[in-house]
Protein backbone atom coordinates (compact mmCIF):
# COMPACT_ATOMS: atom_id res chain seq x y z
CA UNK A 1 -14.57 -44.23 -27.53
CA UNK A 2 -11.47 -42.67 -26.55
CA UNK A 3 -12.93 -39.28 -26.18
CA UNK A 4 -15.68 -40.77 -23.93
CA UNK A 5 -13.51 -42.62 -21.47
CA UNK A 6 -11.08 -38.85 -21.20
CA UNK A 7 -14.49 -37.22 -20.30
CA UNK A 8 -15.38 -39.61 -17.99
CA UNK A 9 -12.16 -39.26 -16.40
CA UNK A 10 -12.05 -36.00 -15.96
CA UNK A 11 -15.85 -36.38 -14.62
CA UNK A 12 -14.47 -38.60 -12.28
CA UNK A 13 -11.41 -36.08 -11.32
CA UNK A 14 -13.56 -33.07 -10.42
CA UNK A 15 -15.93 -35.41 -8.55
CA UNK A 16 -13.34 -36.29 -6.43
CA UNK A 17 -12.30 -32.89 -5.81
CA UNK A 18 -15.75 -31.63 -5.04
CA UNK A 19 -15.68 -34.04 -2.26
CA UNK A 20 -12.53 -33.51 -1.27
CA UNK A 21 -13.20 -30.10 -0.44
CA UNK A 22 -16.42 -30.73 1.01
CA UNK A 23 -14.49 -33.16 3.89
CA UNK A 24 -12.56 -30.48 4.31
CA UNK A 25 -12.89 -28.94 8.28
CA UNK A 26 -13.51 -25.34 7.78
CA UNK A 27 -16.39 -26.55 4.94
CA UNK A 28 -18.19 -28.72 7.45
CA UNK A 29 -17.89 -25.79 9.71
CA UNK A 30 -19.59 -23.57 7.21
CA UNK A 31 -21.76 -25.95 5.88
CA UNK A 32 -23.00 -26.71 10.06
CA UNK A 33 -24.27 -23.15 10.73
CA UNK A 34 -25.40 -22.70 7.48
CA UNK A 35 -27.79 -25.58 7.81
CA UNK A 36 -28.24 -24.34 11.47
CA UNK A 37 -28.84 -20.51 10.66
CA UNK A 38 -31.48 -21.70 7.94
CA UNK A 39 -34.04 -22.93 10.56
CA UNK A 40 -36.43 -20.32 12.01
CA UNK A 41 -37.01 -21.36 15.16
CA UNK A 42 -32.98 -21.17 15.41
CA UNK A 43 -32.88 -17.35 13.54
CA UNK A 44 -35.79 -16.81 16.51
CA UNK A 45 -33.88 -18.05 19.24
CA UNK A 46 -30.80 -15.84 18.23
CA UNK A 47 -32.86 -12.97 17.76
CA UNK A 48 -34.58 -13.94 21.43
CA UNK A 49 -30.77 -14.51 22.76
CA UNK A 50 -29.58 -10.99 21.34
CA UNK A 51 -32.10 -9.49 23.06
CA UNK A 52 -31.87 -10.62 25.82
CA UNK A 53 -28.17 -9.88 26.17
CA UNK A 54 -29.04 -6.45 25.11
CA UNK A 55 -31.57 -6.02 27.44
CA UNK A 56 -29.76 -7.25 30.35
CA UNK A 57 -26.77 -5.14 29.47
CA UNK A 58 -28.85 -1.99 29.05
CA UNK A 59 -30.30 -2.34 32.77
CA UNK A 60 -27.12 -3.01 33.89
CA UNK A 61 -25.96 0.49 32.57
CA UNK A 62 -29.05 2.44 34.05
CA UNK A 63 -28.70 0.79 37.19
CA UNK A 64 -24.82 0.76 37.71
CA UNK A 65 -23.81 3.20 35.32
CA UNK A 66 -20.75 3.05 33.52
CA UNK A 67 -19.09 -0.37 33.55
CA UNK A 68 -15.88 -1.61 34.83
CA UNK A 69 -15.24 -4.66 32.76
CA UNK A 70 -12.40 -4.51 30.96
């Protein structure tokens, strides 16, 4: 009986711990864009964004040539 309770406690222990460190900030964070980055229509709108940026600032080069921004 004894034995059972001590593993139940320390059942109980690492429980807590598990969701200790899942409240923590930094593991919500993670957790967020995980969930985020694991959708494809949000992977396609990155991809579409990227592009886009890339685009833009490769016609900006070719028309203006070498950029000022600092």
């Amino acid at each position: 009986m004894r034995k059972k309770q001590e593993a139940e406690l320390l059942e109980l222990k690492q429980s807590l711990r598990d969701k200790y460190e899942s409240l923590k900030p930094i593991n919500i964070i993670k957790r967020t864009f995980s969930q985020l980055t694991s959708s494809d229509d949000v992977k396609n709108s990155i991809v579409s964004e990227i592009a886009g940026i890339t685009a833009g600032a490769l016609s900006s080069k070719l028309l203006f040539g070498k950029s000022k921004i600092h």
